[in-house]
C-alpha atoms as a PDB file:
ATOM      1  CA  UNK A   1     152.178  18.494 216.501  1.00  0.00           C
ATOM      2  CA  UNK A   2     154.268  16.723 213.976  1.00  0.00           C
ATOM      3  CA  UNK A   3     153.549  17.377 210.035  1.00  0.00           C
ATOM      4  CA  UNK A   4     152.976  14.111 208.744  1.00  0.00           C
ATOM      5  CA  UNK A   5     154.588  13.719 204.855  1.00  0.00           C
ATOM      6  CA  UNK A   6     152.018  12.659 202.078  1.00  0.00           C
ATOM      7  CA  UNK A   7     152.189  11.981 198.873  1.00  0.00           C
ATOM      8  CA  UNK A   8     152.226  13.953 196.094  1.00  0.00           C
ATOM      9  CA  UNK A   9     150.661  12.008 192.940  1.00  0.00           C
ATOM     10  CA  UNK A  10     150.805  13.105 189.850  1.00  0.00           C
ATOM     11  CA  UNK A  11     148.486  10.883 186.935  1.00  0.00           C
ATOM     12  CA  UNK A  12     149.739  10.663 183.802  1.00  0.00           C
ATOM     13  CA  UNK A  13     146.384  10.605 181.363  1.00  0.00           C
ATOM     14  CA  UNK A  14     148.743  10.180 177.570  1.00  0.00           C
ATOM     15  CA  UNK A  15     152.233  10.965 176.340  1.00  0.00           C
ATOM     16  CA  UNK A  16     152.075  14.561 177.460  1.00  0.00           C
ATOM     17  CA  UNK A  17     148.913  14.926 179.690  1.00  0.00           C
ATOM     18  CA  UNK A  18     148.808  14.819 183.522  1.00  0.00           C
ATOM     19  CA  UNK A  19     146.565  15.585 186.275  1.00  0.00           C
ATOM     20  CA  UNK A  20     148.165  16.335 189.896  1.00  0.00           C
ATOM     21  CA  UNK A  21     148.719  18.996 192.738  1.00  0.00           C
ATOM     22  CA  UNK A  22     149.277  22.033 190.542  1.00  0.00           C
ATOM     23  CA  UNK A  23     146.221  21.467 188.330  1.00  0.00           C
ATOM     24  CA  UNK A  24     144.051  20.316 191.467  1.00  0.00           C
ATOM     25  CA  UNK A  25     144.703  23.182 193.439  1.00  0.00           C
ATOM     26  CA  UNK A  26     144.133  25.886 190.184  1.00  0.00           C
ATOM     27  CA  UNK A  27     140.172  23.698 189.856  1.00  0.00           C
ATOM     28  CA  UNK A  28     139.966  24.406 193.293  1.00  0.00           C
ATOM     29  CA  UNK A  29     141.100  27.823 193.602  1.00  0.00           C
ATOM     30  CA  UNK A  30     138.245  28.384 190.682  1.00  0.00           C
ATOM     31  CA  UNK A  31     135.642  26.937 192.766  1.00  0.00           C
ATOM     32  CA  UNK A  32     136.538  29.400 195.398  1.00  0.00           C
ATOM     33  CA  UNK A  33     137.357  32.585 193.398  1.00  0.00           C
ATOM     34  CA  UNK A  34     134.652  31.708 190.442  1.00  0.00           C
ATOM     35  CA  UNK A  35     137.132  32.842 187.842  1.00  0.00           C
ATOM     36  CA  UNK A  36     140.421  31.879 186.182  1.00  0.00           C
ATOM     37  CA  UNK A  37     141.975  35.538 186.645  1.00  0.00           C
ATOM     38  CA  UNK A  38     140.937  35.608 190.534  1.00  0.00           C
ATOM     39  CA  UNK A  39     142.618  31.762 190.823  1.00  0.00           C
ATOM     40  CA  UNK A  40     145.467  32.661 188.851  1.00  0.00           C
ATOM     41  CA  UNK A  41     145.811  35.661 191.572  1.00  0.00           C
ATOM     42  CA  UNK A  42     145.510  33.468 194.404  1.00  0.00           C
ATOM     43  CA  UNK A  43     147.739  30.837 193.113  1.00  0.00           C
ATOM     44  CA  UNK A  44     150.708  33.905 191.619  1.00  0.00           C
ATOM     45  CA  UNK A  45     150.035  32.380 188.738  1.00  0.00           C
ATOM     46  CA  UNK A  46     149.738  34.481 185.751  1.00  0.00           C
ATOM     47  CA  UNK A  47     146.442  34.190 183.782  1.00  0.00           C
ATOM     48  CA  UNK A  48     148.347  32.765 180.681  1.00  0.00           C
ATOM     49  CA  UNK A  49     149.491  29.888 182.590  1.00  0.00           C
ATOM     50  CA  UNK A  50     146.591  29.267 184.065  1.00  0.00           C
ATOM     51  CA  UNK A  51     144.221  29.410 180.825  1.00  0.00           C
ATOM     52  CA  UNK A  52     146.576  26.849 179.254  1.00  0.00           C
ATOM     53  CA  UNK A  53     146.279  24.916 181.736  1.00  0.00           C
ATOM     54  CA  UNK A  54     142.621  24.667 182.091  1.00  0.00           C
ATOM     55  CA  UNK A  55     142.772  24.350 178.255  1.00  0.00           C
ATOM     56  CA  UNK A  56     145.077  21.009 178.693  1.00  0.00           C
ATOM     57  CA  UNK A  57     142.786  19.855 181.178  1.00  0.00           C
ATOM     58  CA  UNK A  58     139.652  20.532 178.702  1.00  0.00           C
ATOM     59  CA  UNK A  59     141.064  18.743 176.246  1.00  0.00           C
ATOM     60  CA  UNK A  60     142.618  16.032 178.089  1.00  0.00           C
ATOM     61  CA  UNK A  61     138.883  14.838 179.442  1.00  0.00           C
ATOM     62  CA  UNK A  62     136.032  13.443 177.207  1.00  0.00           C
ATOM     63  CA  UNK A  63     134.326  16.888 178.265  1.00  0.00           C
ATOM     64  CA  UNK A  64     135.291  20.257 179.548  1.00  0.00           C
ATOM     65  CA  UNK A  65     136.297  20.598 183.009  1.00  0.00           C
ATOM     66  CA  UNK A  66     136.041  23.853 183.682  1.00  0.00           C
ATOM     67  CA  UNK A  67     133.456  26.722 181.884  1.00  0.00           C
ATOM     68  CA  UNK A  68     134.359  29.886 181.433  1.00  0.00           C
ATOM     69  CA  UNK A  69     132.370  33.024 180.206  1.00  0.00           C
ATOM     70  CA  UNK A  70     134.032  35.896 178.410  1.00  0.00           C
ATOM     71  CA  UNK A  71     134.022  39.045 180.240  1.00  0.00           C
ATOM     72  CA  UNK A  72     131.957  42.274 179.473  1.00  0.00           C
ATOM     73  CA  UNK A  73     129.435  44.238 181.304  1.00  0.00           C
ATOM     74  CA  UNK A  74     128.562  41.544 184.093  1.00  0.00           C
ATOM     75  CA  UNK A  75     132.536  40.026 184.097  1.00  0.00           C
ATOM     76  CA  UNK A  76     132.563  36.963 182.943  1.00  0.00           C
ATOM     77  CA  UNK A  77     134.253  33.980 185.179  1.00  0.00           C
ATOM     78  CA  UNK A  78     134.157  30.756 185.267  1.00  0.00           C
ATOM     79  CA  UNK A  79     133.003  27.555 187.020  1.00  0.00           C
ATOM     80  CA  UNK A  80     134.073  23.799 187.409  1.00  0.00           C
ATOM     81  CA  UNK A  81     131.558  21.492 185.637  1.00  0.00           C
ATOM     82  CA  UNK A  82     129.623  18.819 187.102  1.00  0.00           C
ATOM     83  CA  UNK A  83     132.379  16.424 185.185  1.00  0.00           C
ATOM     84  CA  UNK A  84     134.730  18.659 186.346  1.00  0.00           C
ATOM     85  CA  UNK A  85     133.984  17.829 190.090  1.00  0.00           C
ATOM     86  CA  UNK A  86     133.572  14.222 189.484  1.00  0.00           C
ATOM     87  CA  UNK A  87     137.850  14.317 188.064  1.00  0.00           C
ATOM     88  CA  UNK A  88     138.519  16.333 191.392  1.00  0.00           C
ATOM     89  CA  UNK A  89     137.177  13.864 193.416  1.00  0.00           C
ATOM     90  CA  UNK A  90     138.632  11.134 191.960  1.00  0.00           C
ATOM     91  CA  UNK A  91     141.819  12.543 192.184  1.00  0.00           C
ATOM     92  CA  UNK A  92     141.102  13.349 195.750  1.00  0.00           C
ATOM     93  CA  UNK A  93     140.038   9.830 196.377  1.00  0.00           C
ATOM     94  CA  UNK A  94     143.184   8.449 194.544  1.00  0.00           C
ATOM     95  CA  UNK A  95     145.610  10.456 196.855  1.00  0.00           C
ATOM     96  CA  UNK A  96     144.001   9.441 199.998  1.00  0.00           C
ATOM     97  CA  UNK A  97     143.872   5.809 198.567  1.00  0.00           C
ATOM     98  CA  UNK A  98     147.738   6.260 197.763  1.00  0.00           C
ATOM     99  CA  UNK A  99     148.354   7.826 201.236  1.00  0.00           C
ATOM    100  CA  UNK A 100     146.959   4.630 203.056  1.00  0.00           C
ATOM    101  CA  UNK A 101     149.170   2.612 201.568  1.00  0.00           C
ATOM    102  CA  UNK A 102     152.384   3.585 201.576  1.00  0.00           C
ATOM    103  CA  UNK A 103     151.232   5.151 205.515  1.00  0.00           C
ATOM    104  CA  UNK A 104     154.016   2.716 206.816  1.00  0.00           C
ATOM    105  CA  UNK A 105     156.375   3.756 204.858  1.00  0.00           C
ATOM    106  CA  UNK A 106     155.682   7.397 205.553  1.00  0.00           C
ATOM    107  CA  UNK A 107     156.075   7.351 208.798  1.00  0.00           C
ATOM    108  CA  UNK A 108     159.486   5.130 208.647  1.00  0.00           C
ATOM    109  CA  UNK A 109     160.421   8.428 205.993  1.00  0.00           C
ATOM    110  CA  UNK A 110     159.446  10.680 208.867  1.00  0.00           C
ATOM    111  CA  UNK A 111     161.480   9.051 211.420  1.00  0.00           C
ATOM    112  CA  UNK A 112     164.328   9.593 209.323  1.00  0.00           C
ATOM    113  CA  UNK A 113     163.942  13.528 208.781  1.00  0.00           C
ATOM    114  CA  UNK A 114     165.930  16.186 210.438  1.00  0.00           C
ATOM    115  CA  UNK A 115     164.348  17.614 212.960  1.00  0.00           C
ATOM    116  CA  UNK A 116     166.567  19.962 214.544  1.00  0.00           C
ATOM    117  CA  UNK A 117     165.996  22.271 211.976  1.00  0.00           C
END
């Protein structure tokens, strides 16, 4: 079967803030892992990168995103908030709004890709 292209969207939220693929996949990857180091892992990210990015997402929002406990005898980790979900499914909902649209177009796109490759 075919891989059909979709969209990539990236939201800008302010001059230097934006919400898209890289930041949706590290919430997710959090939801899975229940940490920031264990997402950063999954994602080879390192766990700098990763912090400041859930830092720019906590600060981009009206409320944190993401929680996150210091370590110590029980670990620490961290969790997406009930606000935090509610931004990931927008998102979600935006892309597959964004993907309906331009459908057309992506499969006129996909007619014009090399296949032979």
């Amino acid at each position: 079967m075919e891989q059909f292209p979709n969209p990539s969207i990236r939201i800008l939220l302010g001059a230097a803030t934006s919400l898209g693929p890289g930041k949706v996949a590290l919430l997710e990857a959090i939801v899975r892992c229940g940490s920031i180091s264990a997402a950063a892992r999954e994602m080879a990210m390192s766990y700098r990168r990763a912090w400041l990015l859930v830092e720019a997402m906590n600060q981009a929002f009206q409320r944190p995103v993401v929680l996150a406990a210091v370590g110590g005898k029980r670990g620490g980790g961290a969790e997406i908030t009930p606000f935090g979900a509610a931004v990931l499914d927008r998102y979600r909902q935006i892309e597959k709004k964004a993907a309906a649209a331009v459908s057309a177009e992506l499969a006129e796109l996909q007619d014009l890709l090399n296949t032979s490759r």
